[in-house]
C-alpha atoms as a PDB file:
ATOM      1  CA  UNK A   1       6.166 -29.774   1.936  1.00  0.00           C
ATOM      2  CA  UNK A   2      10.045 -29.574   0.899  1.00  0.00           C
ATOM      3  CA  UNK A   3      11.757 -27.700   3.751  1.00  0.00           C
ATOM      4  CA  UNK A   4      11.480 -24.919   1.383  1.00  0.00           C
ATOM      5  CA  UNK A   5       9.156 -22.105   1.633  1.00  0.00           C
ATOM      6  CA  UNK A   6       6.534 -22.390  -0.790  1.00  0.00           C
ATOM      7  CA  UNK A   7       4.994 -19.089  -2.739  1.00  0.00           C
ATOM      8  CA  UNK A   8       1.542 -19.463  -5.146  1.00  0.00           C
ATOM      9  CA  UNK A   9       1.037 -17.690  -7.902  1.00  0.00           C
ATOM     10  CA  UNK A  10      -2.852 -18.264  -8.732  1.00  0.00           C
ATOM     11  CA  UNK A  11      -2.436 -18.466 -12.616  1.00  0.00           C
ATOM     12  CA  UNK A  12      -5.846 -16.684 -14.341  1.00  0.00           C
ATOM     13  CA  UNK A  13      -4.294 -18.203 -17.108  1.00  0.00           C
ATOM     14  CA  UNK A  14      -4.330 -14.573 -18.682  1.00  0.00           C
ATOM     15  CA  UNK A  15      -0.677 -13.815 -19.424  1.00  0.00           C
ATOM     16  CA  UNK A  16       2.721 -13.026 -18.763  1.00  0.00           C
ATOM     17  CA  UNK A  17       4.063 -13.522 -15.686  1.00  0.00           C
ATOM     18  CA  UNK A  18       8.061 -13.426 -15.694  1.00  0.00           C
ATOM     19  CA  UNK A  19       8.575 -10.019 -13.926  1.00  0.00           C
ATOM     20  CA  UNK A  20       6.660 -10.914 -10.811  1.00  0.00           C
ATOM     21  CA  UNK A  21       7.597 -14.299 -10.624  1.00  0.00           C
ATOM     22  CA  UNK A  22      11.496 -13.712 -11.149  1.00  0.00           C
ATOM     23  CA  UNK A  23      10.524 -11.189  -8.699  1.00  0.00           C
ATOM     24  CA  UNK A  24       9.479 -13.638  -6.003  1.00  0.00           C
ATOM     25  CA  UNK A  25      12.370 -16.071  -6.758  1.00  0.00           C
ATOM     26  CA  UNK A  26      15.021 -14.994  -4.098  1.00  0.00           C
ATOM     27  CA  UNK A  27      16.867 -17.710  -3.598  1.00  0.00           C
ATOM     28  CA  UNK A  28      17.263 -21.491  -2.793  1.00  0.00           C
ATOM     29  CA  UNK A  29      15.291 -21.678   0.745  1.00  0.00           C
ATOM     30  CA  UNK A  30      11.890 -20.555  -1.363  1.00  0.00           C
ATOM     31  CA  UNK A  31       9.520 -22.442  -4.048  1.00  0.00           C
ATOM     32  CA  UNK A  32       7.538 -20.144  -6.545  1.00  0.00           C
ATOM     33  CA  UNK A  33       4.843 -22.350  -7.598  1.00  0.00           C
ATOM     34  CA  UNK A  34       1.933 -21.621 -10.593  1.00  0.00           C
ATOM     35  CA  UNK A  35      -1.638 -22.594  -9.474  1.00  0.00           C
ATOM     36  CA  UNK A  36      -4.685 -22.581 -11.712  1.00  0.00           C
ATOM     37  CA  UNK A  37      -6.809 -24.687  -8.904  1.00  0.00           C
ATOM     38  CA  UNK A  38      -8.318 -21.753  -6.251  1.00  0.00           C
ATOM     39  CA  UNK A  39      -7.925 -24.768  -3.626  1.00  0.00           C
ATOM     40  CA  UNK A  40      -4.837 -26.179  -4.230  1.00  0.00           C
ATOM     41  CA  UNK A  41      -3.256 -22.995  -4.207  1.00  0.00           C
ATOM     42  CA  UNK A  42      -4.090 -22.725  -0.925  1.00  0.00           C
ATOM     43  CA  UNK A  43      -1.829 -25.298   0.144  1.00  0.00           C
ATOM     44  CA  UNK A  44       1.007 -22.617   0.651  1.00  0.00           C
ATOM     45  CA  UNK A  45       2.856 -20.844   3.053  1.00  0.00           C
ATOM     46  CA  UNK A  46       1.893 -17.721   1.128  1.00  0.00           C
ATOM     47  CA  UNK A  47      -0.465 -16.950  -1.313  1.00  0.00           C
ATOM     48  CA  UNK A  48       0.212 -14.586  -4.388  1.00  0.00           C
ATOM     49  CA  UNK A  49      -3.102 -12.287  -6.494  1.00  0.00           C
ATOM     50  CA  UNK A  50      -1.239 -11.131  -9.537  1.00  0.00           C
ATOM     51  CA  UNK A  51      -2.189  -8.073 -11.533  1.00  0.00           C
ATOM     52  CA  UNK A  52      -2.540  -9.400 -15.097  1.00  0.00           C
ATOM     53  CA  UNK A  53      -5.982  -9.787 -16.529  1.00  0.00           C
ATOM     54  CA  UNK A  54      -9.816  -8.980 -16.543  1.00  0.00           C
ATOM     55  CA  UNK A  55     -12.307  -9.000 -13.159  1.00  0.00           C
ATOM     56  CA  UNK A  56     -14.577 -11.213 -14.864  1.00  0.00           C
ATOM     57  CA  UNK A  57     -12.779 -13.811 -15.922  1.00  0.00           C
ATOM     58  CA  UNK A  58     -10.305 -13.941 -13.073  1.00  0.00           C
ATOM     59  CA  UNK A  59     -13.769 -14.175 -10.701  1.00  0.00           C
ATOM     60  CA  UNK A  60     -14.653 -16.843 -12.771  1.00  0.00           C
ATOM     61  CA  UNK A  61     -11.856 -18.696 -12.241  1.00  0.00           C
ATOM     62  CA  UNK A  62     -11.366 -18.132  -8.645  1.00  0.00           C
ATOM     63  CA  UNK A  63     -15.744 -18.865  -8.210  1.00  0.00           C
ATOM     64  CA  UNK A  64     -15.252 -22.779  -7.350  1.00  0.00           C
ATOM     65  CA  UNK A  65     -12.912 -21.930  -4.366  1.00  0.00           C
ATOM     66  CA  UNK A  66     -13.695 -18.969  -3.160  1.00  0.00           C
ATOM     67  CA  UNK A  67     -14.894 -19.295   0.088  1.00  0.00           C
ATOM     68  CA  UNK A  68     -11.642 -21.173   1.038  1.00  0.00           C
ATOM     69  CA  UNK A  69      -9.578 -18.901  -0.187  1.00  0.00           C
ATOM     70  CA  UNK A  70     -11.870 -15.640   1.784  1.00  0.00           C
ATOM     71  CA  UNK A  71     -11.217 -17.782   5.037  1.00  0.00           C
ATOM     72  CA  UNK A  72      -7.589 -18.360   4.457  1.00  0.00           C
ATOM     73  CA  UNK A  73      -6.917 -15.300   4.303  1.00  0.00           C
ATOM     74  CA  UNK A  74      -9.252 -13.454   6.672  1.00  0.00           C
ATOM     75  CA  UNK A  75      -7.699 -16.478   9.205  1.00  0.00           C
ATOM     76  CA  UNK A  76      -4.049 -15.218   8.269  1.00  0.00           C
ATOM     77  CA  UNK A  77      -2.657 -16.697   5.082  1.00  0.00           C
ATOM     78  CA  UNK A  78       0.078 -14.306   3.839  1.00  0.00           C
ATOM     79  CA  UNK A  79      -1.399 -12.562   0.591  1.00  0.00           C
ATOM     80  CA  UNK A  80       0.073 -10.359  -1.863  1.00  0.00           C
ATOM     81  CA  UNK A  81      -2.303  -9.042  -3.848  1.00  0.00           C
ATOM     82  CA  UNK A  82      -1.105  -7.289  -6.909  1.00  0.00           C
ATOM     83  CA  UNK A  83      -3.696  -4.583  -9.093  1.00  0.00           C
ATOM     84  CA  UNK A  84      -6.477  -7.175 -10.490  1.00  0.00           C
ATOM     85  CA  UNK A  85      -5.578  -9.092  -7.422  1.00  0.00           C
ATOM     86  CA  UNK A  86      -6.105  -6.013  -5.078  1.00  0.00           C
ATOM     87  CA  UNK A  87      -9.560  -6.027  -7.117  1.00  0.00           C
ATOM     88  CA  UNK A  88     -10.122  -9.555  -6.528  1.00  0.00           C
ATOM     89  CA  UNK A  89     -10.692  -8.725  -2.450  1.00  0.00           C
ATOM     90  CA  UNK A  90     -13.740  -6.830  -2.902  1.00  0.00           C
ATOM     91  CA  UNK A  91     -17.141  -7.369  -4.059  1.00  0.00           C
ATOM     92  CA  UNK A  92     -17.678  -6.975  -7.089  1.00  0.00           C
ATOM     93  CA  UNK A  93     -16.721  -4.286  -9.977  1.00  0.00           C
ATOM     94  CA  UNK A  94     -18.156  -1.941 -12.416  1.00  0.00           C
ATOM     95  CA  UNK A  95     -16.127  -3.801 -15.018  1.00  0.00           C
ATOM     96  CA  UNK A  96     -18.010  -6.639 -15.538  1.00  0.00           C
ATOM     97  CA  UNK A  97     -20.190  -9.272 -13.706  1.00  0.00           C
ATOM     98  CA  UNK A  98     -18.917 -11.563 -11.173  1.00  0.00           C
ATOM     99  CA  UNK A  99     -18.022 -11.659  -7.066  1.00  0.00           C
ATOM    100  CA  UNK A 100     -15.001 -11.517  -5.878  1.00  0.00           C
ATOM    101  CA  UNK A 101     -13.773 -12.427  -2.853  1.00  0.00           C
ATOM    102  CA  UNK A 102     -15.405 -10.044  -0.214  1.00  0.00           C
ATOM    103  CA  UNK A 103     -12.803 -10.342   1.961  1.00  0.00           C
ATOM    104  CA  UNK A 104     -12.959  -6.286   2.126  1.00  0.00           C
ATOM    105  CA  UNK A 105     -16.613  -4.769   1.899  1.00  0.00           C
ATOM    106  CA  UNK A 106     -16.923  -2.238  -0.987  1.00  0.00           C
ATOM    107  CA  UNK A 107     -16.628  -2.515  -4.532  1.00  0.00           C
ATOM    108  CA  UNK A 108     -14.495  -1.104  -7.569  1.00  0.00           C
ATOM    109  CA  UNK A 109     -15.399   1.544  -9.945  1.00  0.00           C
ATOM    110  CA  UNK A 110     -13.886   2.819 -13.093  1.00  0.00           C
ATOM    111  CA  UNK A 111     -11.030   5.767 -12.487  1.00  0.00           C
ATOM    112  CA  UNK A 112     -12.954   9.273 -12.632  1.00  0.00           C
ATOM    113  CA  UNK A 113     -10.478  10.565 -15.478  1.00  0.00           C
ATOM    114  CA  UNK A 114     -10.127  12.056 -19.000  1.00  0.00           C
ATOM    115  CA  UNK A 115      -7.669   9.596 -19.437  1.00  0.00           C
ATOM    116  CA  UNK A 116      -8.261   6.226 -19.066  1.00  0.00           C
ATOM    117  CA  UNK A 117      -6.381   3.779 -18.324  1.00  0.00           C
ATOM    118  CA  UNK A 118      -4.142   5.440 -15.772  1.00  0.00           C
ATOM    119  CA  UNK A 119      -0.467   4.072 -17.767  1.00  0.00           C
ATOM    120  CA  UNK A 120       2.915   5.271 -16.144  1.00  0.00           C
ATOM    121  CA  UNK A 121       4.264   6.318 -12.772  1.00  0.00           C
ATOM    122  CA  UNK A 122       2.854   7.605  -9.786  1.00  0.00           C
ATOM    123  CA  UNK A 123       3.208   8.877  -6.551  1.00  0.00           C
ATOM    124  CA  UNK A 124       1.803   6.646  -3.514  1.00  0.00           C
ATOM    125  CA  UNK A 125       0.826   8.479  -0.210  1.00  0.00           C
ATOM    126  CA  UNK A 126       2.469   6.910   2.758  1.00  0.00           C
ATOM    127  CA  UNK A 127       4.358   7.304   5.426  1.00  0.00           C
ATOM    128  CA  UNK A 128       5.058   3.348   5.334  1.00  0.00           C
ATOM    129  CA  UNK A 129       8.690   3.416   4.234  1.00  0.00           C
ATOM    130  CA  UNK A 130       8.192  -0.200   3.191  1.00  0.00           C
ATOM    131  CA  UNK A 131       6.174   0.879   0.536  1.00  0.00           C
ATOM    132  CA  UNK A 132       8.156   2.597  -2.770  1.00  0.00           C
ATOM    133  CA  UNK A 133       7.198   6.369  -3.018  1.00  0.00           C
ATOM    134  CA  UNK A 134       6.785   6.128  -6.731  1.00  0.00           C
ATOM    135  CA  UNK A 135       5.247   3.187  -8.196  1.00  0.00           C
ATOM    136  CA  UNK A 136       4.326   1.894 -11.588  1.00  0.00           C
ATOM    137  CA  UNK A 137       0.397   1.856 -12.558  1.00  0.00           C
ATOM    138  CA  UNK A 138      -1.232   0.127 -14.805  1.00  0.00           C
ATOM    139  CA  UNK A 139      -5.225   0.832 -14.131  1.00  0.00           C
ATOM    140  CA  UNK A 140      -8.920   1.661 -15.537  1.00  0.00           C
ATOM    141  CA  UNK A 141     -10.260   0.887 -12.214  1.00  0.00           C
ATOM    142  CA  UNK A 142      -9.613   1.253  -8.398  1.00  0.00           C
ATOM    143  CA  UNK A 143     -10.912  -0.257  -4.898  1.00  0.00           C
ATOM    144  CA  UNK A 144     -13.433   1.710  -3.243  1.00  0.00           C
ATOM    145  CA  UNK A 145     -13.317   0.115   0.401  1.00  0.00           C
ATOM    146  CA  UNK A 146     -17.002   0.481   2.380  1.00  0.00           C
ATOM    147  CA  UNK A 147     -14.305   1.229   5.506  1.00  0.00           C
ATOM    148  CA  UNK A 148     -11.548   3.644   4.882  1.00  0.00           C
ATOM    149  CA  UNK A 149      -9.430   2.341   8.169  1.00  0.00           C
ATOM    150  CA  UNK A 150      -7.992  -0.872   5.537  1.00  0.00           C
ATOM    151  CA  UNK A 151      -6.117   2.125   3.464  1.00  0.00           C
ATOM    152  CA  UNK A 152      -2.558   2.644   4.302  1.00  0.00           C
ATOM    153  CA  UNK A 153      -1.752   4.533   1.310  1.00  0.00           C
ATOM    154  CA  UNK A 154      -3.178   6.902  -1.487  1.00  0.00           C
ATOM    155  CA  UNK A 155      -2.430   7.641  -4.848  1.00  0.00           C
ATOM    156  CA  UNK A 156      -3.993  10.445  -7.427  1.00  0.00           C
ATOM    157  CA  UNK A 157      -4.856  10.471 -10.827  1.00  0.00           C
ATOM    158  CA  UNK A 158      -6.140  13.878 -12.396  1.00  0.00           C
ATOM    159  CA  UNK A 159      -8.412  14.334  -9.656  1.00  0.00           C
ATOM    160  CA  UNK A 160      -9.431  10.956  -8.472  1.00  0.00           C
ATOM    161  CA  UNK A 161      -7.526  10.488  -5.032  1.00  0.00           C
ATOM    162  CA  UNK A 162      -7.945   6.922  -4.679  1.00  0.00           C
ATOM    163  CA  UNK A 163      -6.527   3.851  -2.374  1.00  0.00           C
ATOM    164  CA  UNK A 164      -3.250   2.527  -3.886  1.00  0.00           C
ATOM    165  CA  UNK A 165      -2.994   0.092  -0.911  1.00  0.00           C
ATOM    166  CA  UNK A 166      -4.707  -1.682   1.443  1.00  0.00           C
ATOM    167  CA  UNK A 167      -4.286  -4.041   4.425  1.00  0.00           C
ATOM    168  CA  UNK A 168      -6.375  -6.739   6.145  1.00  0.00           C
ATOM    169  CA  UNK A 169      -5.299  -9.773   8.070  1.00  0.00           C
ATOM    170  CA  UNK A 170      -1.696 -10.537   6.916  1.00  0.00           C
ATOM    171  CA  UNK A 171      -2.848  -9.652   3.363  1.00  0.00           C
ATOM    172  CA  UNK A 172      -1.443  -6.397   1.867  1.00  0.00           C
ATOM    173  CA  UNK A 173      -3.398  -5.415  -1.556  1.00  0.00           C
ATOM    174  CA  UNK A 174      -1.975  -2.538  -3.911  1.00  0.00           C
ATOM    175  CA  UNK A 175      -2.730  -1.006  -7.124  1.00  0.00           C
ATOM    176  CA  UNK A 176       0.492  -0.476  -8.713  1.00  0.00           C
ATOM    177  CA  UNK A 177       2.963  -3.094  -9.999  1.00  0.00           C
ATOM    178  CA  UNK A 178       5.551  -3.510  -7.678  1.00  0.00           C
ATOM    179  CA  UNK A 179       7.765  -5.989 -10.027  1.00  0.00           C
ATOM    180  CA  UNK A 180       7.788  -3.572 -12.754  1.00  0.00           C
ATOM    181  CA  UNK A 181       8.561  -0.399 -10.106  1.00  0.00           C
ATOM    182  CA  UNK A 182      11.962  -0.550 -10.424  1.00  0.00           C
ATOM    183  CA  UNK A 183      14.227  -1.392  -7.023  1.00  0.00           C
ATOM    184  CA  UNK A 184      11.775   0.273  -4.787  1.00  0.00           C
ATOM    185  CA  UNK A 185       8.844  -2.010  -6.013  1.00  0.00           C
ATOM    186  CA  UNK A 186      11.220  -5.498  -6.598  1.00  0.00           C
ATOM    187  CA  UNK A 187      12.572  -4.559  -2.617  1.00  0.00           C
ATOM    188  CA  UNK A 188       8.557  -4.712  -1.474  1.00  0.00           C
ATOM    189  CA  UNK A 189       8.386  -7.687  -2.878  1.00  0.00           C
ATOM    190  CA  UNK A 190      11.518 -10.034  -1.386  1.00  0.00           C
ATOM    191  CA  UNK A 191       9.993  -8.099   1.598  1.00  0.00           C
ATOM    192  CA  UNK A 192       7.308 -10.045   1.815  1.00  0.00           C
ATOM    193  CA  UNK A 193       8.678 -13.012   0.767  1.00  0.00           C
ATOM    194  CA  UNK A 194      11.398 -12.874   3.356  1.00  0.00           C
ATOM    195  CA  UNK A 195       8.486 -12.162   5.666  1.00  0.00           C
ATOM    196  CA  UNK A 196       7.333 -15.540   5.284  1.00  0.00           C
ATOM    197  CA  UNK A 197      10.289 -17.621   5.361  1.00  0.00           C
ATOM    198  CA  UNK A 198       9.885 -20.250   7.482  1.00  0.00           C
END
């Protein structure tokens, strides 16, 4: 590579972009890079699941390299996985057909709420002071894990207590938006990025 540190974005090709990706932009040592090939994103010194779009099609996209992107990250590839992203590590989903990743065993189901989608702010259960204690949510659907241990943090909706974030390898996964959670959620993620500076 460059010297610099190089951040994917795997592109669904299902819309805007600019808040996460201005988002990840910190400064000169680091690289923000689009990807709509599943294998050449994995060339990367981290690897980026955005939140914009529908299970089915971004399964679809992600089918043809999907087993080399579970193994990268199950063998350590930084991942930020962002609400469809978060998604993306289970299963499968009561949205619509298609596998995703099954880097985490379990599945996602649709919110149990009157109102659906979940739009607006929300608290998120942690004592992880990395994570912002109010976060921006976006959801009709949320990751139910087969093991609880990979949640670090909770959020409710109505009455549906559900996990907002979870962890596996060096891959953090969460439901809300972080780029459009004001400071608290941009500060999570130059966190990460700065994590993986080289």
């Amino acid at each position: 590579m460059n010297g610099k540190t190089i951040i994917t974005v795997f592109d669904y090709g299902a819309g805007n972009m600019h808040s996460l990706l201005k988002a990840l932009d910190i400064g000169a040592d680091v690289e923000v890079r689009l990807q709509t090939d599943p294998e050449a994103a994995l060339e990367t010194d981290a690897l980026v699941l955005p939140g914009v779009g529908a299970f089915s099609n971004a399964a679809g996209r992600l089918a043809s390299g999907a087993p080399a992107m579970r193994d990268a990250i199950l063998g350590g590839l930084p991942t930020l996985c962002i609400c469809l992203g978060m998604q993306l590590l289970f299963d499968d989903s009561e949205e619509g057909p298609g596998a995703g990743l099954g880097v985490i065993p379990g599945h996602v189901r649709r919110l149990r709420a009157k109102r659906v989608p979940q739009i607006g702010w929300n608290e998120v259960e942690s004592l992880d002071e990395a994570l912002p204690q109010v976060a921006y949510f976006a959801n009709s659907y949320v990751c139910d894990p087969d093991d609880p241990d990979c949640i670090t943090a909770y959020t409710t909706h109505e009455r549906d207590r559900f996990a907002s974030v979870v962890t596996v390898a060096n891959t953090i996964g969460v439901q809300f938006h972080p780029e459009k959670s004001s400071r608290a959620g941009v500060s999570f993620v130059r966190d990460f990025v700065n994590g993986v500076i080289r």
